[in-house]
Protein backbone atom coordinates (compact mmCIF):
# COMPACT_ATOMS: atom_id res chain seq x y z
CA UNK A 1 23.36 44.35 6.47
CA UNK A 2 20.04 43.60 5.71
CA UNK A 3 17.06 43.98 8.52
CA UNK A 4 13.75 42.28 8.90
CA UNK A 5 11.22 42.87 11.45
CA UNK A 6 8.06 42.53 12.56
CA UNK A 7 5.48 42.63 15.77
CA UNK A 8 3.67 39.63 17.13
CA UNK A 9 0.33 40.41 19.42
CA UNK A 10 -1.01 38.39 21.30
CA UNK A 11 -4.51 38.80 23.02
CA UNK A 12 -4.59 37.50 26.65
CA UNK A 13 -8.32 36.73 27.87
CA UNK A 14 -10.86 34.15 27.92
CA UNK A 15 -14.54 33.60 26.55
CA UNK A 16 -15.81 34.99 30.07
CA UNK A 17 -13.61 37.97 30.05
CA UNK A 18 -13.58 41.43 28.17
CA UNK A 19 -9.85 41.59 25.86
CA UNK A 20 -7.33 42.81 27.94
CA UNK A 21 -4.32 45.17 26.35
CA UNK A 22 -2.86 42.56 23.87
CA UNK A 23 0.89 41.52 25.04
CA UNK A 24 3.78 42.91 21.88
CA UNK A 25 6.59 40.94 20.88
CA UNK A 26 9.10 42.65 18.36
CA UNK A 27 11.11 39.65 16.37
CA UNK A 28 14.15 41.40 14.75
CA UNK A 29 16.16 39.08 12.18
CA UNK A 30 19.28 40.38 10.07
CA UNK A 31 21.61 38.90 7.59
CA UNK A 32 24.69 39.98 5.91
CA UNK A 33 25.13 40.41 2.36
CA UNK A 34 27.95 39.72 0.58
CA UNK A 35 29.42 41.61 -2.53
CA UNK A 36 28.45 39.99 -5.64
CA UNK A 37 30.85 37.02 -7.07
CA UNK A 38 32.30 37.03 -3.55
CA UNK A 39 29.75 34.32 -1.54
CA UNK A 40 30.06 31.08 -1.41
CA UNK A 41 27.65 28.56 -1.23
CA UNK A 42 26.94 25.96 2.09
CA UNK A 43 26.80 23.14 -0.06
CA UNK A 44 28.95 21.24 -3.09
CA UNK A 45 27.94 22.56 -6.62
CA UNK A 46 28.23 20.18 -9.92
CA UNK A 47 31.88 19.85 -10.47
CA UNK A 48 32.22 16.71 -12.71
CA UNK A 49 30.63 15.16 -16.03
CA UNK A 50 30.16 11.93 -17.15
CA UNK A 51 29.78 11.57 -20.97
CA UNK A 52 28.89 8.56 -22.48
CA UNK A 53 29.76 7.25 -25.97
CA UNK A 54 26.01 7.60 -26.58
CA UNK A 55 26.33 11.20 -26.62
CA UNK A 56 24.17 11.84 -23.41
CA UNK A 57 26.29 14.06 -20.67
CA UNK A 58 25.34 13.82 -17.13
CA UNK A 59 26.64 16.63 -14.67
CA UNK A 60 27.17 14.94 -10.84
CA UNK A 61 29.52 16.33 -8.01
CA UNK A 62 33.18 14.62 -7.36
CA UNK A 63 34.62 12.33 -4.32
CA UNK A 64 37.63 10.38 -4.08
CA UNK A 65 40.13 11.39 -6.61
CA UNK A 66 40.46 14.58 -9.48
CA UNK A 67 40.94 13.70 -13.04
CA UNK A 68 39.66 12.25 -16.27
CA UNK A 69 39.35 8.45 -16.38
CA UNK A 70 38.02 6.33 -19.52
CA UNK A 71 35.96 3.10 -18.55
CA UNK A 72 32.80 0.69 -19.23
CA UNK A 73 29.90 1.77 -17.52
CA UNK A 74 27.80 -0.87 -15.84
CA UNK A 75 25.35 -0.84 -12.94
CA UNK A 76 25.64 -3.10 -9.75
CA UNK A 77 22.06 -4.14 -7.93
CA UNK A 78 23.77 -5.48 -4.62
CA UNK A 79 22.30 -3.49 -1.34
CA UNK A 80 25.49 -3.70 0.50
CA UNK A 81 29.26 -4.67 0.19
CA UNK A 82 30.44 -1.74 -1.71
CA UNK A 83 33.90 -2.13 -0.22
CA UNK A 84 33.86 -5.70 -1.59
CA UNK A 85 32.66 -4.26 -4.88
CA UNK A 86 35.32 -1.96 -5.07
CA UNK A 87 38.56 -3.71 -4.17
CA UNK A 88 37.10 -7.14 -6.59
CA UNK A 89 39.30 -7.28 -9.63
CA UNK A 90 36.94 -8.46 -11.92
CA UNK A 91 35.77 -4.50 -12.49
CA UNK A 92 39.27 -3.32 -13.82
CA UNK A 93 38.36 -1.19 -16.75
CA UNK A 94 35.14 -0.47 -15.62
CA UNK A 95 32.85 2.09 -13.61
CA UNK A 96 30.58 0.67 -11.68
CA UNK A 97 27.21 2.13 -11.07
CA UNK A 98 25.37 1.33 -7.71
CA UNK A 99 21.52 0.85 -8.43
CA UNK A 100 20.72 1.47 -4.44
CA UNK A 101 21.01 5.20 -3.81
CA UNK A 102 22.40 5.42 -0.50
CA UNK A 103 26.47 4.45 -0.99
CA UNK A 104 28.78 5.07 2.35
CA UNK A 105 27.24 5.03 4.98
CA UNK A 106 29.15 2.34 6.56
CA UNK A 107 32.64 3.77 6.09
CA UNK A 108 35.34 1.65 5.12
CA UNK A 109 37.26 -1.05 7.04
CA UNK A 110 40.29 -3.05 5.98
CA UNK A 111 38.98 -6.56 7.09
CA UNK A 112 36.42 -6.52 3.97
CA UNK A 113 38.71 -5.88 1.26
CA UNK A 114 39.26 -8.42 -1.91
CA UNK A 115 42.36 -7.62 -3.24
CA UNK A 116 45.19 -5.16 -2.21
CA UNK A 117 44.37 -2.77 -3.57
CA UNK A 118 41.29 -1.01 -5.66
CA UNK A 119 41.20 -1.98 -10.07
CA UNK A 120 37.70 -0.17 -10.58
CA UNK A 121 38.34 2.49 -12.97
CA UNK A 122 35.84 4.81 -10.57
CA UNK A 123 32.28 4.36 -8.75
CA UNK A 124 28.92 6.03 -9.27
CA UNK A 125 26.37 6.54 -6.76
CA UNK A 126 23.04 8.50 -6.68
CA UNK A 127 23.77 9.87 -2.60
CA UNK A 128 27.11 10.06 -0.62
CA UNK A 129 26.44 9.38 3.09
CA UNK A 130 27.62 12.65 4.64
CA UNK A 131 28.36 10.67 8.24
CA UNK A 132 29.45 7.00 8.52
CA UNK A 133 28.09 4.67 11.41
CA UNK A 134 29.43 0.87 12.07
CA UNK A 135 31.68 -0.48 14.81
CA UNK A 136 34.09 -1.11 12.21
CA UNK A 137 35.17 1.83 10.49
CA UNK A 138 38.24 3.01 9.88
CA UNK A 139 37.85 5.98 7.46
CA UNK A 140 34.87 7.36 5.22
CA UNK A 141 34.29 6.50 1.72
CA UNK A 142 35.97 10.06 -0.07
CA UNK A 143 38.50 9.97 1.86
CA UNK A 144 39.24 6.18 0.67
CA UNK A 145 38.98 6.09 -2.77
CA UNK A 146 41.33 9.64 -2.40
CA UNK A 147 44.35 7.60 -1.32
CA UNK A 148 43.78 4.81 -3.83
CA UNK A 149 43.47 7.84 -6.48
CA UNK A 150 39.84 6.20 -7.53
CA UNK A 151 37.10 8.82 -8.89
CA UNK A 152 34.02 8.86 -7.73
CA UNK A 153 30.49 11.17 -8.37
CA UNK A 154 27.32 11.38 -6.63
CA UNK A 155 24.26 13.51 -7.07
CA UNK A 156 24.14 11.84 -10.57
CA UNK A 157 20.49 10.34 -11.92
CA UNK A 158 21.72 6.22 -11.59
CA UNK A 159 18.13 5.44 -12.21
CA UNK A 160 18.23 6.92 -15.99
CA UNK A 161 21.54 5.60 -16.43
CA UNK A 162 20.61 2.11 -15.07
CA UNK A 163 17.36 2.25 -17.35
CA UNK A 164 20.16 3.47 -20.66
CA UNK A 165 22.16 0.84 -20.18
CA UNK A 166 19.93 -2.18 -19.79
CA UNK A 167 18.24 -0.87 -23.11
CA UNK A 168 21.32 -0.02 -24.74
CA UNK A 169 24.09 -2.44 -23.09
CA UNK A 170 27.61 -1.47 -21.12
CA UNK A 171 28.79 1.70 -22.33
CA UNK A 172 32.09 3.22 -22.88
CA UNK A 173 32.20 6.61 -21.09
CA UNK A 174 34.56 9.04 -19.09
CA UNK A 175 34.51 10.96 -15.91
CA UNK A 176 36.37 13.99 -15.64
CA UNK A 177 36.58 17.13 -13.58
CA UNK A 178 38.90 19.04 -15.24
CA UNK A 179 36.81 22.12 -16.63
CA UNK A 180 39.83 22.39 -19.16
CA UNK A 181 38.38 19.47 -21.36
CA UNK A 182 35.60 20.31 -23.43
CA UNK A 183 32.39 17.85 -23.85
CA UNK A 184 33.39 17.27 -27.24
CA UNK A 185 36.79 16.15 -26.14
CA UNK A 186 35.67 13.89 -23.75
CA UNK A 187 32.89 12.70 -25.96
CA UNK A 188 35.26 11.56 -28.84
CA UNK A 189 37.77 10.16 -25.79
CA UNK A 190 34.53 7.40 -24.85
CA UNK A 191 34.21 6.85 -28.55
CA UNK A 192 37.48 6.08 -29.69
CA UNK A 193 38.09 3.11 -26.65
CA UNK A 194 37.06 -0.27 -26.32
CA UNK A 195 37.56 -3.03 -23.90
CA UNK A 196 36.67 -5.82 -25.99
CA UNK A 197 39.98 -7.62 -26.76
CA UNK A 198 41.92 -5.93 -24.18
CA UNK A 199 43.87 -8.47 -22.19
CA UNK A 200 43.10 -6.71 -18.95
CA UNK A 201 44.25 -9.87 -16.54
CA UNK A 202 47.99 -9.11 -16.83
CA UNK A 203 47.55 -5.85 -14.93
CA UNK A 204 45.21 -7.61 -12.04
CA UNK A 205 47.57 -10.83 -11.39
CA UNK A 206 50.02 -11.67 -8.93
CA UNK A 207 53.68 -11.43 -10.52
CA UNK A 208 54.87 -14.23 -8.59
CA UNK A 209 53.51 -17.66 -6.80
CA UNK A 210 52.80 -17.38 -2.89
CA UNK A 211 51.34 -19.42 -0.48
CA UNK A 212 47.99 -18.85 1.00
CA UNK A 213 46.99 -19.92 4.49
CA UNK A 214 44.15 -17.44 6.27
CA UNK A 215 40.69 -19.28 6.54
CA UNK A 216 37.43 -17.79 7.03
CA UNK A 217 37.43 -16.06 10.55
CA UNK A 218 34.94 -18.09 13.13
CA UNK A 219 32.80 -15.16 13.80
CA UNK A 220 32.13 -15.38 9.47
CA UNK A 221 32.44 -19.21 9.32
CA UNK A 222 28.41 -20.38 8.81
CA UNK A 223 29.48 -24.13 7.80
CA UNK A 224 32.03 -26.29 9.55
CA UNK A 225 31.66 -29.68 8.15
CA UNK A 226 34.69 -30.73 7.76
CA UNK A 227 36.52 -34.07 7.37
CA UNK A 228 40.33 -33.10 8.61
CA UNK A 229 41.74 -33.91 5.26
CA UNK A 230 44.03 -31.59 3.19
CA UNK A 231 44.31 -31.31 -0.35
CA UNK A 232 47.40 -29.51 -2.30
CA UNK A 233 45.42 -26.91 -4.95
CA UNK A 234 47.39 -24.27 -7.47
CA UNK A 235 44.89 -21.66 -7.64
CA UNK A 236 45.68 -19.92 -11.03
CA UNK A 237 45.19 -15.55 -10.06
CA UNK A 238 43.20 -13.69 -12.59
CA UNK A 239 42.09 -11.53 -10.72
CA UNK A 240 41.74 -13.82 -7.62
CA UNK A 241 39.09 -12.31 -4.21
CA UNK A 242 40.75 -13.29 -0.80
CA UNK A 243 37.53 -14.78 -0.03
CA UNK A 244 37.21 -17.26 -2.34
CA UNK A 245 41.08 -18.56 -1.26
CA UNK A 246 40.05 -18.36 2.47
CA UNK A 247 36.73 -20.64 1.59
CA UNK A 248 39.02 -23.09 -0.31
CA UNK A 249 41.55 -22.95 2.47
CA UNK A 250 38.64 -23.64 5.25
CA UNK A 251 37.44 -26.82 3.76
CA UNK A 252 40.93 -28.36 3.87
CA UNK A 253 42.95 -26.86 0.87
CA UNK A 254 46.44 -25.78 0.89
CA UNK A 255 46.96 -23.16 -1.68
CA UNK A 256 49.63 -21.75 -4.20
CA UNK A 257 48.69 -19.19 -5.84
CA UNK A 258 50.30 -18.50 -9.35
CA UNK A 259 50.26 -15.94 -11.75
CA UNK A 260 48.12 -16.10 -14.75
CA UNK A 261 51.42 -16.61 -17.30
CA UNK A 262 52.41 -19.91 -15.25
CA UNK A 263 53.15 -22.58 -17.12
CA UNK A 264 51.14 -25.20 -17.04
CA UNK A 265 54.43 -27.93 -17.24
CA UNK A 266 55.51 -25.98 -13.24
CA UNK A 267 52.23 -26.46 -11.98
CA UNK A 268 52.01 -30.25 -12.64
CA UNK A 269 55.58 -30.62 -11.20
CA UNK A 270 53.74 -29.12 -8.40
CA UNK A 271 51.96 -32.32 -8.49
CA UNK A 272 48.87 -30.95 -6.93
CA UNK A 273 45.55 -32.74 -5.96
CA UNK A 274 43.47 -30.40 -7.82
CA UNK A 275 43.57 -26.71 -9.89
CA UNK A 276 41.32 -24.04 -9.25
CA UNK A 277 40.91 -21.08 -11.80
CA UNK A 278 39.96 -17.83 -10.49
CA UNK A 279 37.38 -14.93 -11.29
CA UNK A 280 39.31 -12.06 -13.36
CA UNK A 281 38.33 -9.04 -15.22
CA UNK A 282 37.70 -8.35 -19.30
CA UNK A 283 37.15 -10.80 -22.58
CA UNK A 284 38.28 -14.44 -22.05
CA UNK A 285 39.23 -14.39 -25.80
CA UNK A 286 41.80 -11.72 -25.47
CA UNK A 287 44.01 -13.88 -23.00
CA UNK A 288 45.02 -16.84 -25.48
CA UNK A 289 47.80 -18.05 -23.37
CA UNK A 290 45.60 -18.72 -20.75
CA UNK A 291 43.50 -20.72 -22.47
CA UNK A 292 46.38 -22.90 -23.86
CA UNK A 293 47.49 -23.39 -19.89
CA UNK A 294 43.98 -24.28 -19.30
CA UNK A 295 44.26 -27.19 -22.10
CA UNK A 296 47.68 -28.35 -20.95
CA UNK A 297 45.74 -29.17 -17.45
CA UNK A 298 42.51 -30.74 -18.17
CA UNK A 299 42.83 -34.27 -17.73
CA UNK A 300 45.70 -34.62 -15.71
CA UNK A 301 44.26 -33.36 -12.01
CA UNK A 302 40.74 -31.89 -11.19
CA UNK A 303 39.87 -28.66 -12.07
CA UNK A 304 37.15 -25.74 -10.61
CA UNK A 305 36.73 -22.80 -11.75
CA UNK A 306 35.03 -19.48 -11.40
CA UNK A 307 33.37 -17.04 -13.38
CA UNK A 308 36.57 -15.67 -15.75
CA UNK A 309 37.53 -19.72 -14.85
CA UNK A 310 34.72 -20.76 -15.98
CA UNK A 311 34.95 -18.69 -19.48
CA UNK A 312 38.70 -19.82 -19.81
CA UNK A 313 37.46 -24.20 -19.28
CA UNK A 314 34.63 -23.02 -21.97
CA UNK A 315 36.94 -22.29 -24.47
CA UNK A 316 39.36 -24.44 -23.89
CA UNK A 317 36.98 -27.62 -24.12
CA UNK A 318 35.92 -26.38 -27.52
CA UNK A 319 33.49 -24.17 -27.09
CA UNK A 320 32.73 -20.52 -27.54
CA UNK A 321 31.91 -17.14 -25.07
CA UNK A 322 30.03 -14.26 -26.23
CA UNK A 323 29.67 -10.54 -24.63
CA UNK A 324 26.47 -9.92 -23.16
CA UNK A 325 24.22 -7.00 -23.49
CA UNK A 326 25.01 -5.67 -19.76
CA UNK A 327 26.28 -8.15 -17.89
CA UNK A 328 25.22 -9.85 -14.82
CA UNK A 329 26.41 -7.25 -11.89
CA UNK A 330 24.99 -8.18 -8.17
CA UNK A 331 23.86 -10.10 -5.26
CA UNK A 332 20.28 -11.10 -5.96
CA UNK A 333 20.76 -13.27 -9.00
CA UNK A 334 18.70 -16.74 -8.96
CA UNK A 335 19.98 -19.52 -10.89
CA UNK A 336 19.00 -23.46 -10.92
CA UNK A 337 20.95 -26.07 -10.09
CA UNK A 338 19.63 -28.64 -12.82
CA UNK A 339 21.45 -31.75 -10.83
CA UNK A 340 19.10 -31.00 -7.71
CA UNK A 341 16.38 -28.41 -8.91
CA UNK A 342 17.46 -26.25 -6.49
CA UNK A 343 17.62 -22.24 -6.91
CA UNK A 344 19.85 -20.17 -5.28
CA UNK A 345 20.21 -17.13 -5.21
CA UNK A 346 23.44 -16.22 -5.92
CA UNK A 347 26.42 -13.00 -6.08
CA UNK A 348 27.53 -12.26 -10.04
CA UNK A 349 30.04 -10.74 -11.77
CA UNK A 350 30.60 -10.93 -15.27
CA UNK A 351 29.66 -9.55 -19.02
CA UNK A 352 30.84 -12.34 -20.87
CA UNK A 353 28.86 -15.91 -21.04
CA UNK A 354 29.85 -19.69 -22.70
CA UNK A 355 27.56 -20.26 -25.52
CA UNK A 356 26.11 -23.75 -24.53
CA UNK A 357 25.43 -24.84 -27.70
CA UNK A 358 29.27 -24.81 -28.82
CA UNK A 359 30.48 -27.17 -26.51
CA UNK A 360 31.27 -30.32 -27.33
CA UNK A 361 29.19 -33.89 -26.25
CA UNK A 362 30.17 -35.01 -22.93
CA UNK A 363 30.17 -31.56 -20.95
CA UNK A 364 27.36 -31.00 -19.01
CA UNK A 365 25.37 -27.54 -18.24
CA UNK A 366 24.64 -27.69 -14.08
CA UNK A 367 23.03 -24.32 -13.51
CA UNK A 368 21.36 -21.85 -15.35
CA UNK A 369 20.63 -18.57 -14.64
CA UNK A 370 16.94 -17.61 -14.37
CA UNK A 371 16.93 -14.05 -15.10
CA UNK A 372 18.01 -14.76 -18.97
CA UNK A 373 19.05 -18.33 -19.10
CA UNK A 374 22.41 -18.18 -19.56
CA UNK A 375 24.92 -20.96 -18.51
CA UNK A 376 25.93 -20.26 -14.85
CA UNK A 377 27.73 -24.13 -14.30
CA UNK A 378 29.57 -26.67 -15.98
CA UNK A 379 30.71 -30.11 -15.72
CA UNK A 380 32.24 -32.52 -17.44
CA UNK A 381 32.65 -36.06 -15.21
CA UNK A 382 35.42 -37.53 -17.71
CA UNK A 383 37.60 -34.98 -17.38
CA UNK A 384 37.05 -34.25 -13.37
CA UNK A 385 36.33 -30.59 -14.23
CA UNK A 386 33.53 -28.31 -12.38
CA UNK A 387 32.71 -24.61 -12.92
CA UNK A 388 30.78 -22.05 -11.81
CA UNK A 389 29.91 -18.54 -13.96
CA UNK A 390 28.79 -17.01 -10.74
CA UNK A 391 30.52 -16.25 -7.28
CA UNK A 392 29.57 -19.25 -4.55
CA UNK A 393 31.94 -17.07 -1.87
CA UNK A 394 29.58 -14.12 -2.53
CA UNK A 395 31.42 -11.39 -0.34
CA UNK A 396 29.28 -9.67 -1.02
CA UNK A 397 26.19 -11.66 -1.19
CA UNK A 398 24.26 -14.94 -0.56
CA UNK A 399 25.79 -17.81 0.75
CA UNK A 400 23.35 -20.52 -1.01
CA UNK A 401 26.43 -21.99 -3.20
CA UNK A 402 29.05 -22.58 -0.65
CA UNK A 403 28.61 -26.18 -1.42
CA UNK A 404 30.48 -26.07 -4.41
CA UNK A 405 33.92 -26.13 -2.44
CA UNK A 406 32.65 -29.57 -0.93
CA UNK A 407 31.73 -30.31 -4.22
CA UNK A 408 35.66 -29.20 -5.24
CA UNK A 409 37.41 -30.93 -2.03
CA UNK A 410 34.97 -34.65 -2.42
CA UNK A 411 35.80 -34.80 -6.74
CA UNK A 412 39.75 -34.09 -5.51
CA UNK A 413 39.36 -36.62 -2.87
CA UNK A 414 37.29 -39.14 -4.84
CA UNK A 415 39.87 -39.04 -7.73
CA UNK A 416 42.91 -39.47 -5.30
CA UNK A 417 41.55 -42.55 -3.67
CA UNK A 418 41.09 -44.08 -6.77
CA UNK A 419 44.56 -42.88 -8.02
């Protein structure tokens, strides 16, 4: 026990008077001491590492699951919509970094997830919200990404890493928090994996066809021109966000959805109106077959697709997709529409990119992003095809490119009136 004290006086008169007997207080504060190797601390010490393949090792504090977990590292400017983030497909294989610093503080509800389940291979954040505060929470952050056996580490410098990675590009790294594994280990484990050429849609798509049929709830529904008509649509699942099938479904589409090894021969028995080809995760070039369904289609019904989509109606017209240096991660990204001049500002997803200048005469680059000028749209009117690199659903993010479901539903209309 350890004792501290000490006397407070205090002298009681005014300017007009003489001092009186000053007034004692005695303050007497004590503590105890425990043995040494015995106390614990009040708060969570370092108990995870993140090495990258660049050799730099950054010490952070765990949430979520225990482990060791290999991934690309890349870093995600949106300001909200974690949950979205999380549970999107399009990050299997990869550990997303959060660029705004304050991660959880919303909870987690169930009405804002993408897929079924989380494909992230864990999340970084610079501070975990140590309370949660919205009407619709079911359960905090740690405690979510614990069931879905996801890692997660805070208290981690993501504005150096951020700064790394747009100087050097995505990274390979690993997370671990076993103190068993050495920094060498774990630094030779970042080096010797790659997810270039790893078909990584096969893990993220549905294994058989199902129908869709939830819209956009009202209270989330901002446009509501509609005509009444339906249109029959096989939406090809690469990795496929509920929110982009609800925003087809609300402007009039029926949906199958099919997984990513469908023939192309069963979906034009189908005999649909149109095809739409989803978002998914990894390097278009490693999924071949894909690409070959993608070239069985074109020409024979209209065609949208969507950021993997997109990449996939690239190469199959001829053309060519690169990786990019880090990727286009977030909801803030402005790209021009070249048909209107418009620039939205729009929700992206992606580290690969069609090179332009391989395509072949005919197709037709519709938006551009303006952060690097990379293609963000294609088109190519002979062939009734459309696509977008970016994400017009957002979820999270802007809603500025919503249009481009009209856009879908009118070429699918136009082309069955004139059937």
């Amino acid at each position: 026990m350890a004792t501290v004290s000490f006397t407070l006086m205090k002298p009681s008169f005014t300017h007009h008077q003489k001092p009186s007997k000053p007034r004692v207080f005695a303050i007497s504060c004590s503590s105890v001491v425990a043995a040494p190797g015995l106390a614990e601390r009040p708060w969570k010490v370092s108990d995870a590492r993140l090495v990258l393949e660049d050799g730099s090792l950054w010490k952070a504090k765990s949430f979520g699951a225990s482990g060791t977990q290999v991934g690309e590292v890349v870093f995600n400017t949106s300001l909200t919509g974690y949950q979205e983030i999380l549970t999107d497909p399009s990050y299997a294989g990869q550990f997303v970094l959060m660029t705004n610093p304050h991660i959880g503080n919303t909870g987690v509800n169930f009405d804002d997830e993408e897929a079924k389940q989380c494909f992230l291979a864990g999340l970084v954040i610079r501070s975990l919200s140590i309370s949660t505060s919205n009407w619709r929470c079911k359960e905090p952050l740690g405690d979510y990404l614990a069931k879905r056996n996801i890692m997660g580490i805070y208290d981690v410098d993501t504005r150096a890493i951020t700064r790394r990675l747009r100087q050097d590009g995505s990274l390979i790294g690993v997370l671990s928090t076993e103190e068993s594994k050495t920094d060498e280990e774990l630094l030779n484990m970042s080096r010797s994996w790659d997810i270039v050429g790893v078909d990584l849609i096969s893990g993220v798509s549905c294994k058989e066809p199902y129908e869709w049929v939830d819209k956009t709830k009202p209270d989330w529904d901002f446009n509501s021109d509609r005509d009444g008509k339906t249109f029959s649509v096989v939406a090809y699942d690469f990795g496929i966000k509920h929110n982009i099938l609800r925003r087809l479904t609300s402007y009039g589409c029926k949906i199958t959805v099919v997984p990513s090894t469908w023939p192309a021969s069963e979906t034009l028995k189908l005999n649909p109106d149109g095809v739409f080809l989803s978002n998914g995760p990894g390097d278009p070039s490693a999924v071949p077959y894909a690409v070959e369904t993608v070239k069985e289609i074109i020409g024979k019904v209209p065609v949208f697709g969507i950021c993997m989509g997109h990449q996939l109606l690239g190469q199959a017209l001829g053309g060519k997709t690169f990786k990019m240096k880090f990727g286009h991660h977030g909801g803030n990204h402005p790209v021009r529409n070249l048909r209107t001049g418009d620039v939205e500002i729009s929700a992206q997803n992606h580290n690969y990119a069609v090179d332009p200048a391989s395509l072949p005469e005919g197709v037709e680059v519709t938006h551009v992003n303006l952060n690097d000028g990379s293609c963000a749209g294609l088109a190519y009117p002979e062939k009734n095809i459309m696509s977008l690199q970016y994400h017009p659903e957002a979820s999270p993010g802007p809603h500025d490119s919503d249009y481009a479901f009209r856009e879908f539903v009118e070429l699918m209309n136009k082309v069955k009136q004139n059937a």
